[in-house]
PDB file of N, CA and C in Angstrom:
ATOM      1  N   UNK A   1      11.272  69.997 -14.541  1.00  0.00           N
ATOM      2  CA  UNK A   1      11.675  70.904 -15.611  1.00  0.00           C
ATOM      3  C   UNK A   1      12.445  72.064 -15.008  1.00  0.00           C
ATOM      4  N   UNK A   2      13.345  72.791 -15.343  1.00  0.00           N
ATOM      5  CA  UNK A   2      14.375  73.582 -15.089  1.00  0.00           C
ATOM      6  C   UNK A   2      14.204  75.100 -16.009  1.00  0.00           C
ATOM      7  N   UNK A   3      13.290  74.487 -17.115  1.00  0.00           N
ATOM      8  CA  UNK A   3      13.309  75.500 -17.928  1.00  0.00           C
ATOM      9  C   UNK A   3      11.810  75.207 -19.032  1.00  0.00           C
ATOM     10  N   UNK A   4      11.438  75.660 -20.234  1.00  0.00           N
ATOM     11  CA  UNK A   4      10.370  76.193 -20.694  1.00  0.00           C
ATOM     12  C   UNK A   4      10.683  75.430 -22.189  1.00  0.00           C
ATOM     13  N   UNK A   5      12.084  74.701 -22.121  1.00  0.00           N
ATOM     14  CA  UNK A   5      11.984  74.388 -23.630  1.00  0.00           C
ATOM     15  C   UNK A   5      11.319  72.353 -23.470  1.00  0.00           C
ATOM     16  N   UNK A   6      10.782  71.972 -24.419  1.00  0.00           N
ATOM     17  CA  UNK A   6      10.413  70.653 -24.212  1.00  0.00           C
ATOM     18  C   UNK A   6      11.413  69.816 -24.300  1.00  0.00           C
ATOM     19  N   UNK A   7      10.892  68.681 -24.016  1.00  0.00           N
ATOM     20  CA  UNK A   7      11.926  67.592 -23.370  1.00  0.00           C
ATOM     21  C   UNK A   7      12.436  66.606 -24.223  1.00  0.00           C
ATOM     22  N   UNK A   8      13.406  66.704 -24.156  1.00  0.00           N
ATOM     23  CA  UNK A   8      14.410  65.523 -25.075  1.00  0.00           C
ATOM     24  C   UNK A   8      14.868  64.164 -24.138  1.00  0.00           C
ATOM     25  N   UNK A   9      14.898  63.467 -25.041  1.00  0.00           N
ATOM     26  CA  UNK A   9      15.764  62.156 -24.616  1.00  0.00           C
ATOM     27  C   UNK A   9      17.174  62.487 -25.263  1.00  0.00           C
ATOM     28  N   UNK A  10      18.268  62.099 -25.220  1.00  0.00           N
ATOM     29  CA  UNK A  10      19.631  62.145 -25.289  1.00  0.00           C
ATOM     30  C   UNK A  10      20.151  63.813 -25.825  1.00  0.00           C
ATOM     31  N   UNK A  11      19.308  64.509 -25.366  1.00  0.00           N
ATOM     32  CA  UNK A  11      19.838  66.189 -25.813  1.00  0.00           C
ATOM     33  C   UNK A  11      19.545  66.906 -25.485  1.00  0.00           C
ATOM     34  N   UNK A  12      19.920  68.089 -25.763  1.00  0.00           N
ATOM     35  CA  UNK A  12      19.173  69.416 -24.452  1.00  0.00           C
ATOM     36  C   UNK A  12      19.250  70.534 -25.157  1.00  0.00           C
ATOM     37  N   UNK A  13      18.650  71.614 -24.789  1.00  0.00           N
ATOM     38  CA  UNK A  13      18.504  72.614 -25.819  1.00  0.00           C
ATOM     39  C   UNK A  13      19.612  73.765 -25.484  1.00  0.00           C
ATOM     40  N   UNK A  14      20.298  74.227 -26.176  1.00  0.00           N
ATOM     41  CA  UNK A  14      20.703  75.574 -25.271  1.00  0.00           C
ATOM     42  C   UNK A  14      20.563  76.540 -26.482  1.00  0.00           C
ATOM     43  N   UNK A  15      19.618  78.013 -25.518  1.00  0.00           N
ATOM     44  CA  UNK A  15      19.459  79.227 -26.465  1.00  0.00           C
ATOM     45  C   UNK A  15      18.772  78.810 -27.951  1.00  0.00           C
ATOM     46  N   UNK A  16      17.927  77.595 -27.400  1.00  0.00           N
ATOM     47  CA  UNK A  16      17.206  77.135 -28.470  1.00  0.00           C
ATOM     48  C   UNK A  16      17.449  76.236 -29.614  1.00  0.00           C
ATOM     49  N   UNK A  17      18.660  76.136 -29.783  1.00  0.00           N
ATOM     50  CA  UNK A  17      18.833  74.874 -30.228  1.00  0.00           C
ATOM     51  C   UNK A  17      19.281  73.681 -30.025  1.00  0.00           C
ATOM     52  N   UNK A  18      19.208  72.532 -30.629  1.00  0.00           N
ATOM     53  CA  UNK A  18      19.342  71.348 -29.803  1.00  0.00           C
ATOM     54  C   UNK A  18      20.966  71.370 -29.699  1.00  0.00           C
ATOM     55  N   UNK A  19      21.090  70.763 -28.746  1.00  0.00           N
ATOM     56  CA  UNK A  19      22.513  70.023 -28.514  1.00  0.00           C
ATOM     57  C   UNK A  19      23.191  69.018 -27.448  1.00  0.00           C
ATOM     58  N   UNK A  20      23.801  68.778 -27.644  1.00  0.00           N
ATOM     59  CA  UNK A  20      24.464  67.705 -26.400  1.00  0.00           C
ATOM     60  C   UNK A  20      24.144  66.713 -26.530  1.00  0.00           C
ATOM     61  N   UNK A  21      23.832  66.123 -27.865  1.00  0.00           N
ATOM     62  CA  UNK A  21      23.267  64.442 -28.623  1.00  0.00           C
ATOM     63  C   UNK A  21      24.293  63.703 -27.856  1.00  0.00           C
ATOM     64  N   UNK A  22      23.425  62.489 -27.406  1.00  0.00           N
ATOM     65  CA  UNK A  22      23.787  61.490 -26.512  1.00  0.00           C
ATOM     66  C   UNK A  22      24.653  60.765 -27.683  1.00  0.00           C
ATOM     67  N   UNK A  23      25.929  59.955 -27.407  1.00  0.00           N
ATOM     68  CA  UNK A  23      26.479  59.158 -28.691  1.00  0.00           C
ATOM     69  C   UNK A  23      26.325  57.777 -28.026  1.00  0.00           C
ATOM     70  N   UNK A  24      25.461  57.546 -28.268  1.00  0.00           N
ATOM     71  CA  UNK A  24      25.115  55.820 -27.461  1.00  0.00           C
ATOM     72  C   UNK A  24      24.045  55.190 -27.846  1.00  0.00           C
ATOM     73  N   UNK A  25      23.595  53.858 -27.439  1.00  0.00           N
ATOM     74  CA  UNK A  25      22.284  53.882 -27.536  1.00  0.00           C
ATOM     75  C   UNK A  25      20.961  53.756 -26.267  1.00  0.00           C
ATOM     76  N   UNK A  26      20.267  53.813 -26.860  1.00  0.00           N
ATOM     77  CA  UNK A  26      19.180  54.478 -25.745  1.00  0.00           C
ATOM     78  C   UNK A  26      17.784  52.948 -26.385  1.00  0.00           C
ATOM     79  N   UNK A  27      17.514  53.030 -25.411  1.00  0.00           N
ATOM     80  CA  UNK A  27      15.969  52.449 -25.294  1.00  0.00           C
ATOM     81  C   UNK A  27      15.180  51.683 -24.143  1.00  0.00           C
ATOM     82  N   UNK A  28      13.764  51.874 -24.302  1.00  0.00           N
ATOM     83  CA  UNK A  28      12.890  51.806 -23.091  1.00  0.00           C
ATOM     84  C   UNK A  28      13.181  52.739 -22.324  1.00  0.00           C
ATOM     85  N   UNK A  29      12.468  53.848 -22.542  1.00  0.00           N
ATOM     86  CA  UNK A  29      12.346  55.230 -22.091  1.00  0.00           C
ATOM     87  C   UNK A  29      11.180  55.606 -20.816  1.00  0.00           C
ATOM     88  N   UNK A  30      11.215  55.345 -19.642  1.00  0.00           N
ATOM     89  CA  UNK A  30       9.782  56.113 -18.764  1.00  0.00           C
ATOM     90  C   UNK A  30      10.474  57.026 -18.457  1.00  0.00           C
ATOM     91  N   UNK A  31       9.145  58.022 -18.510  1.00  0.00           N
ATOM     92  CA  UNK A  31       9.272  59.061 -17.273  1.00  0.00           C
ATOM     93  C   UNK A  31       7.933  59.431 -16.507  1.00  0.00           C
ATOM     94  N   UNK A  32       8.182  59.268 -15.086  1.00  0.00           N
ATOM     95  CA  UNK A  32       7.221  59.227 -14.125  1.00  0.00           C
ATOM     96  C   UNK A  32       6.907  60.864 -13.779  1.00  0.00           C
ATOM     97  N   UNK A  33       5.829  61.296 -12.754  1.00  0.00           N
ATOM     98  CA  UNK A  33       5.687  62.074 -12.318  1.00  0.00           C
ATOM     99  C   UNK A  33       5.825  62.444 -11.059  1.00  0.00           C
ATOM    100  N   UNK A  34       6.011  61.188 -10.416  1.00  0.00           N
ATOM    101  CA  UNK A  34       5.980  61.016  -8.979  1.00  0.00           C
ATOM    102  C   UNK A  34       7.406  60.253  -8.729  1.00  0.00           C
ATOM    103  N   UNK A  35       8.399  60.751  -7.508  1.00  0.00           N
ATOM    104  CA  UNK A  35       9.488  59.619  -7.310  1.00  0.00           C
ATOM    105  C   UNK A  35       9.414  58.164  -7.224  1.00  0.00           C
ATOM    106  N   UNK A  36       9.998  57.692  -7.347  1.00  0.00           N
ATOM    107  CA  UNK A  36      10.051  55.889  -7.733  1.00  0.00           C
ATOM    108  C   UNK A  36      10.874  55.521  -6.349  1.00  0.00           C
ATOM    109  N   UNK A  37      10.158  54.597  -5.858  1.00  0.00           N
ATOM    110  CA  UNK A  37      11.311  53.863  -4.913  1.00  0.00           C
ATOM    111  C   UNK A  37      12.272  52.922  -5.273  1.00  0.00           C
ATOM    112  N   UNK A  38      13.569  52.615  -4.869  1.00  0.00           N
ATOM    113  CA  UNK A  38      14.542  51.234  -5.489  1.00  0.00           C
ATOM    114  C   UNK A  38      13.893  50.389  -5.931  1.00  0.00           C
ATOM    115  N   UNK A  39      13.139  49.412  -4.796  1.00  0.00           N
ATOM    116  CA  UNK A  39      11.938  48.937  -5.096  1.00  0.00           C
ATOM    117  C   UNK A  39      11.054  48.477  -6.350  1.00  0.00           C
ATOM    118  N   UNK A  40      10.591  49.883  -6.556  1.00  0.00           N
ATOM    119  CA  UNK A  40       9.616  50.230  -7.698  1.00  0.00           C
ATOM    120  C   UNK A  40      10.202  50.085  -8.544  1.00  0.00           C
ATOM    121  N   UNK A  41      11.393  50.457  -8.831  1.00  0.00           N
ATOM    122  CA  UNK A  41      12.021  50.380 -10.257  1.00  0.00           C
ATOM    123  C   UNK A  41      12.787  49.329 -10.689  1.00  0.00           C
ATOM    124  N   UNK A  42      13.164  48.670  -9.190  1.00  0.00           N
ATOM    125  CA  UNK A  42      14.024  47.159  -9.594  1.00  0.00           C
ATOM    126  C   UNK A  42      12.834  46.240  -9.984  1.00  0.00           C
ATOM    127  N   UNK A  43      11.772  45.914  -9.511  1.00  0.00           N
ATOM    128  CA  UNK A  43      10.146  45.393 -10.203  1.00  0.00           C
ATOM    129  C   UNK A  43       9.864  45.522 -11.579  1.00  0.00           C
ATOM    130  N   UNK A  44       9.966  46.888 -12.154  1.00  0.00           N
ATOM    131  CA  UNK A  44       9.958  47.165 -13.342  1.00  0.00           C
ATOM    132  C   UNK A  44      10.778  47.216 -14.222  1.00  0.00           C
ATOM    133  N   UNK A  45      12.222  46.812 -13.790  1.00  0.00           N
ATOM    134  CA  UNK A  45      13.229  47.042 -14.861  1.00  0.00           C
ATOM    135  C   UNK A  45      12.998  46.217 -16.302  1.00  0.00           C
ATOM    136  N   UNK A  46      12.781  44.876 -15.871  1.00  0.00           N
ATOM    137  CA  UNK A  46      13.390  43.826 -17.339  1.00  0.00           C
ATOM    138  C   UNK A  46      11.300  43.683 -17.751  1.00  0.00           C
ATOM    139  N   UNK A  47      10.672  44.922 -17.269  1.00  0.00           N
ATOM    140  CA  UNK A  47       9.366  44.722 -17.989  1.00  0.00           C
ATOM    141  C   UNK A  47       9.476  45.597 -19.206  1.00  0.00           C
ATOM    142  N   UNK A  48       8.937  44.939 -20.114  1.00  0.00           N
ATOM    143  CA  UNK A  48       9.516  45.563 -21.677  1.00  0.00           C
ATOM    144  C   UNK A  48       8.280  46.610 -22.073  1.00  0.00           C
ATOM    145  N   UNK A  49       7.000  46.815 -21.814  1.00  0.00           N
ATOM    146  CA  UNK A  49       6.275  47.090 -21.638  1.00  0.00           C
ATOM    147  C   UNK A  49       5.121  47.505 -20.260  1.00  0.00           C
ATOM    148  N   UNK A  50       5.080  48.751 -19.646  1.00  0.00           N
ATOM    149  CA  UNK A  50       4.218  48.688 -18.449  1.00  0.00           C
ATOM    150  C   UNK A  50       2.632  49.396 -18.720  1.00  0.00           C
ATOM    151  N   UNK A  51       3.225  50.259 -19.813  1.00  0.00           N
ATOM    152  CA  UNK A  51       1.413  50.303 -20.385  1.00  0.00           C
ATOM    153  C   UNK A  51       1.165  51.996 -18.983  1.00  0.00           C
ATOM    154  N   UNK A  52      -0.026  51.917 -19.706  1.00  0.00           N
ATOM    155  CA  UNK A  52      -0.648  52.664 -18.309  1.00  0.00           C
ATOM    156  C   UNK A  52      -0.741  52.273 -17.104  1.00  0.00           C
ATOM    157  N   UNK A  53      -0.156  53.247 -16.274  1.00  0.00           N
ATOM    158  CA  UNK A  53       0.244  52.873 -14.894  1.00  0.00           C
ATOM    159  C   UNK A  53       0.583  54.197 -14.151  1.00  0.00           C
ATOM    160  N   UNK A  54      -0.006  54.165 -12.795  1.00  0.00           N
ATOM    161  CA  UNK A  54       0.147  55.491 -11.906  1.00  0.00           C
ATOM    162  C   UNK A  54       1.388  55.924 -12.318  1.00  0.00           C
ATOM    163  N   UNK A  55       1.143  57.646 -12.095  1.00  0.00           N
ATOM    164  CA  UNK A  55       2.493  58.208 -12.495  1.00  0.00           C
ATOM    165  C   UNK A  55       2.873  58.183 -13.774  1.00  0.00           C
ATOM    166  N   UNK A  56       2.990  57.327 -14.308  1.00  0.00           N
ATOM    167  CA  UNK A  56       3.792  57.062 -15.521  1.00  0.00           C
ATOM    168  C   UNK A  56       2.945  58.096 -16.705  1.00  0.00           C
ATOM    169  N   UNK A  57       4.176  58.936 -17.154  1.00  0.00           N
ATOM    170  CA  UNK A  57       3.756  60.054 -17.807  1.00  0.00           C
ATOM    171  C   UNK A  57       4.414  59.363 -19.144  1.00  0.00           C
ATOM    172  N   UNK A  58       5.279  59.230 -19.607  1.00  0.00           N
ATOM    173  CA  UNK A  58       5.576  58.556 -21.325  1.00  0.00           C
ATOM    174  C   UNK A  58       6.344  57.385 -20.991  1.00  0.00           C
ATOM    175  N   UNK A  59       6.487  56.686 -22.323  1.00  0.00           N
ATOM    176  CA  UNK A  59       7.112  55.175 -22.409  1.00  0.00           C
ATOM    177  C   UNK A  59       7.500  55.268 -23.638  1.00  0.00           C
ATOM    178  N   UNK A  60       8.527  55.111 -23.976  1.00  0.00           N
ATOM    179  CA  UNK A  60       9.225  54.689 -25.741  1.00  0.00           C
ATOM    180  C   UNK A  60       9.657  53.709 -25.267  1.00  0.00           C
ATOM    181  N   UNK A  61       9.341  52.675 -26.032  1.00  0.00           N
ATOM    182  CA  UNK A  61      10.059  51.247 -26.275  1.00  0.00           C
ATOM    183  C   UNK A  61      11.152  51.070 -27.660  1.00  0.00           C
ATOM    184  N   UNK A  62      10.800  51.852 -28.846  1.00  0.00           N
ATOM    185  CA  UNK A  62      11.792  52.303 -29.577  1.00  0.00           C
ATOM    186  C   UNK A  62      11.610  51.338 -30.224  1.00  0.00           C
ATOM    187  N   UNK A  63      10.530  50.485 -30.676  1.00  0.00           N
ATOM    188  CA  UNK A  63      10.241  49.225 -31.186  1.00  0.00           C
ATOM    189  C   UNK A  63      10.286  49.692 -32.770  1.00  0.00           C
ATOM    190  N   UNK A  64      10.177  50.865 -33.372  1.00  0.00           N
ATOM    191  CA  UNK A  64       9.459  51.405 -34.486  1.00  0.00           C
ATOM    192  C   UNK A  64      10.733  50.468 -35.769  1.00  0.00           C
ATOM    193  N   UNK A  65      12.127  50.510 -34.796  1.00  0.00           N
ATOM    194  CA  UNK A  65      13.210  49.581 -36.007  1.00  0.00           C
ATOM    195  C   UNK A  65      13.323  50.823 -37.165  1.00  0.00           C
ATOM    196  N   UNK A  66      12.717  51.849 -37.858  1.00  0.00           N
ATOM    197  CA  UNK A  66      12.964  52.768 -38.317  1.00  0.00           C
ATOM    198  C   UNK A  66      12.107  54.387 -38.379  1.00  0.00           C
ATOM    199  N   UNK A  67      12.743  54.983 -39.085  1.00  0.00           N
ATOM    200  CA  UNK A  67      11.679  56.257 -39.227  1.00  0.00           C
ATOM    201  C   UNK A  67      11.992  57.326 -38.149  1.00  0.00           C
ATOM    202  N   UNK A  68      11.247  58.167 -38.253  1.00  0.00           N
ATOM    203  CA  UNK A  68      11.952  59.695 -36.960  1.00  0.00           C
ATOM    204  C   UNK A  68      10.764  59.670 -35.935  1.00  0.00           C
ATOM    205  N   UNK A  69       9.601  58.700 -35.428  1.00  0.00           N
ATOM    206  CA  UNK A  69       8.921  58.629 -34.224  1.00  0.00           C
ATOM    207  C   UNK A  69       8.833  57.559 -33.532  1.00  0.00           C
ATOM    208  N   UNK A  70       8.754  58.145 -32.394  1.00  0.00           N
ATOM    209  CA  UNK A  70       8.689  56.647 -31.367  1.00  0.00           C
ATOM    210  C   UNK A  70       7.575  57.157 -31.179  1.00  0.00           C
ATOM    211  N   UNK A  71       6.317  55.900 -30.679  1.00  0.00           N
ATOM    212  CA  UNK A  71       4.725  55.657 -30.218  1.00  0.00           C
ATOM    213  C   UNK A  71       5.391  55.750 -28.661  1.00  0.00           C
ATOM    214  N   UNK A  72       4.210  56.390 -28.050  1.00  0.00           N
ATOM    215  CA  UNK A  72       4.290  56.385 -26.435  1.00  0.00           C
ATOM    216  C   UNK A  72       3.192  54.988 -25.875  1.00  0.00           C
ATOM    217  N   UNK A  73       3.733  54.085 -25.239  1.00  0.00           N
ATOM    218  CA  UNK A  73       2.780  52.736 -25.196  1.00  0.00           C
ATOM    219  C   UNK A  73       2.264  53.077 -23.618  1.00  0.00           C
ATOM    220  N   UNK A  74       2.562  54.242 -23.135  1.00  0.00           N
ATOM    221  CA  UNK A  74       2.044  55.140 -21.408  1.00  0.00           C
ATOM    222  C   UNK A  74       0.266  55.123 -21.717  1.00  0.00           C
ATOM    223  N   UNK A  75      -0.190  55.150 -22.939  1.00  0.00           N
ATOM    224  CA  UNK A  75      -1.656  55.685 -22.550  1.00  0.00           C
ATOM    225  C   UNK A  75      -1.438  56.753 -22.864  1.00  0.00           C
ATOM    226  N   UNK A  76      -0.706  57.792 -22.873  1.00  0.00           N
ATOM    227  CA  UNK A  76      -1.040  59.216 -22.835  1.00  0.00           C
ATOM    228  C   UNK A  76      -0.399  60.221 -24.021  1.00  0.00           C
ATOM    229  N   UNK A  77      -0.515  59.181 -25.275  1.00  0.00           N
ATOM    230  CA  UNK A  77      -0.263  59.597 -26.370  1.00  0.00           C
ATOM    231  C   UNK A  77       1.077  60.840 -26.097  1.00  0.00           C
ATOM    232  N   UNK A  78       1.992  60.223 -25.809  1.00  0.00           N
ATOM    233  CA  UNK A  78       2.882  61.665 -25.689  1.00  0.00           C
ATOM    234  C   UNK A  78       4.340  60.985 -27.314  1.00  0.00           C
ATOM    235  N   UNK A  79       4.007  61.068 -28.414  1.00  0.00           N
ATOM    236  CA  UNK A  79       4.951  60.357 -29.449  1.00  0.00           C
ATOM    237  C   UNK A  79       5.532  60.998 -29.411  1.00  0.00           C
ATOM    238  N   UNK A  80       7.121  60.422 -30.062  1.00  0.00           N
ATOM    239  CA  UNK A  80       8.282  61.533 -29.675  1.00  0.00           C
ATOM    240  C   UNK A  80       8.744  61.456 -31.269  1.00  0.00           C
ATOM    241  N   UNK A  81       9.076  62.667 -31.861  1.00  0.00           N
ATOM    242  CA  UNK A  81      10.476  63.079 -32.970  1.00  0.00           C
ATOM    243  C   UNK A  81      11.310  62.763 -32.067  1.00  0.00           C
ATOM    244  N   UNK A  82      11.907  61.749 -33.478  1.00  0.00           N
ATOM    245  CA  UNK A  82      13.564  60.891 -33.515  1.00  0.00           C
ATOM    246  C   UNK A  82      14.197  62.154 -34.435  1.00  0.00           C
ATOM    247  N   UNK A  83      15.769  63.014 -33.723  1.00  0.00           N
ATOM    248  CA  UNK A  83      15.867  63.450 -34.291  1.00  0.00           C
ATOM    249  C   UNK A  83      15.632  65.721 -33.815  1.00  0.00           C
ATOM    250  N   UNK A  84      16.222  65.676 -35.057  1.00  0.00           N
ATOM    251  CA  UNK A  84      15.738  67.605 -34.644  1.00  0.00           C
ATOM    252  C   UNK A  84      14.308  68.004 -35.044  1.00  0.00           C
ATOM    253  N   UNK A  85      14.080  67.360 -36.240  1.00  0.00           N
ATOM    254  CA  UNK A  85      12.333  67.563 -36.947  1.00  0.00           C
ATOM    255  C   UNK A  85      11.845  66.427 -37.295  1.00  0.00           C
ATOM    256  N   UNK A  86      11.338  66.399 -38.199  1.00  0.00           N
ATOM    257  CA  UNK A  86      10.629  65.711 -38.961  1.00  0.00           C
ATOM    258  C   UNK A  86      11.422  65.144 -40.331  1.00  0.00           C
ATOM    259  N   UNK A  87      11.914  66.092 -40.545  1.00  0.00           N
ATOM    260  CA  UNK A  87      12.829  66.034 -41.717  1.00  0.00           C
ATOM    261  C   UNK A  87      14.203  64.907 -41.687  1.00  0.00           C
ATOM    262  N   UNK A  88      15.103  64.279 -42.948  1.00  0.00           N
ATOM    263  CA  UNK A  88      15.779  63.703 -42.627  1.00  0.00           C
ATOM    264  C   UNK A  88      16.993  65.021 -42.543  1.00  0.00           C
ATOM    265  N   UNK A  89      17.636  64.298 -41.218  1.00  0.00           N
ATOM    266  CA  UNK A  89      18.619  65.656 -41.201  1.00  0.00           C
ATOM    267  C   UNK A  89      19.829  64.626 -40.498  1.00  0.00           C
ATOM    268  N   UNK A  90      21.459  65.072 -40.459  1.00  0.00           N
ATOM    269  CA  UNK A  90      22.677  64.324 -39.609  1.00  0.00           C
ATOM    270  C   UNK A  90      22.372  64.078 -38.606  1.00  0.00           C
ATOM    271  N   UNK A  91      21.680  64.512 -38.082  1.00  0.00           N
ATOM    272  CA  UNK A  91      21.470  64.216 -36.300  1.00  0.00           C
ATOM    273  C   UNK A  91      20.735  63.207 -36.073  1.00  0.00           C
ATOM    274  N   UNK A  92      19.679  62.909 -37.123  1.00  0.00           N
ATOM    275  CA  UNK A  92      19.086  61.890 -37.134  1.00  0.00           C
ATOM    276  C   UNK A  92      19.138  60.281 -36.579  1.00  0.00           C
ATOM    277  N   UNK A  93      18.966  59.603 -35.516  1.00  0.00           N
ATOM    278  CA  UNK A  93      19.156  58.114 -35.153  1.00  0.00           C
ATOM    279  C   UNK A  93      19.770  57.360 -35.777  1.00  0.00           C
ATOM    280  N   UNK A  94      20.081  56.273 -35.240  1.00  0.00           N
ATOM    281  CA  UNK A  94      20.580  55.118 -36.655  1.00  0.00           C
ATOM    282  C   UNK A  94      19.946  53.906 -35.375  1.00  0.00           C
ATOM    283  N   UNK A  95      19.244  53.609 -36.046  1.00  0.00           N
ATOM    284  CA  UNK A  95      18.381  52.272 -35.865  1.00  0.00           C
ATOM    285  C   UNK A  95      19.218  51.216 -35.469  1.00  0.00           C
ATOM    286  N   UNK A  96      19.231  50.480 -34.118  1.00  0.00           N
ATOM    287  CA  UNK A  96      20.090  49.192 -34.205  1.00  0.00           C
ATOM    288  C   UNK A  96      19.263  48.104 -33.620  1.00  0.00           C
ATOM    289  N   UNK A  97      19.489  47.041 -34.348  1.00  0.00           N
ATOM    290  CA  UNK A  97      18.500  45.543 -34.276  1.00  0.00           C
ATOM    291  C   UNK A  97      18.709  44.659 -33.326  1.00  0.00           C
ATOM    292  N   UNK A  98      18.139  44.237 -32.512  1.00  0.00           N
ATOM    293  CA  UNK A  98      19.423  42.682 -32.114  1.00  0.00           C
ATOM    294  C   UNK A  98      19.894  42.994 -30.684  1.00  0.00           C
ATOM    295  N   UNK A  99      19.198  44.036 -30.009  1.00  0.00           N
ATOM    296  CA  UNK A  99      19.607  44.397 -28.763  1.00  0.00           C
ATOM    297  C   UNK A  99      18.973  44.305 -27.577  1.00  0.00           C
TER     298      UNK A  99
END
């Protein structure tokens, strides 16, 4: 962490509000706590699921297909807002199938 605001996947906050939305798509999300070796991560790449596992602080698989949360499948309940809130708002995701 660099700074005090919480953590986004495809955006970043500046002076508090969000910005810098990723225009792509994104999915199967870890983030560890500890560095990963080449190794470690070429092992784990095409696993679609690793569940609880050392280190491993969140997991979105992005399975949800709709709605503004992803489930964390890490064990460590960390669910993420799709999105700026809760609310439906432009910034909001667009769901893609088939990938």
């Amino acid at each position: 962490a660099y700074d005090a605001h919480p953590f986004f996947i495809g955006a970043d906050s500046d002076n508090g509000a969000q910005s810098g939305f990723w225009n792509g798509a994104i999915d199967e999300v870890r983030v560890f706590s500890t560095a990963r070796t080449a190794d470690q991560i070429w092992a784990d790449l095409h696993t679609h699921q690793l569940g609880p596992s050392p280190g491993l602080v969140g997991e979105w698989t992005f399975d949800e297909g709709s709605g503004q949360s992803a489930a964390d499948s890490s064990g460590n309940a960390q669910g993420a807002v799709l999105g700026v809130s809760n609310a439906v708002e432009p910034s909001d995701p667009a769901w893609v199938s088939g990938r």
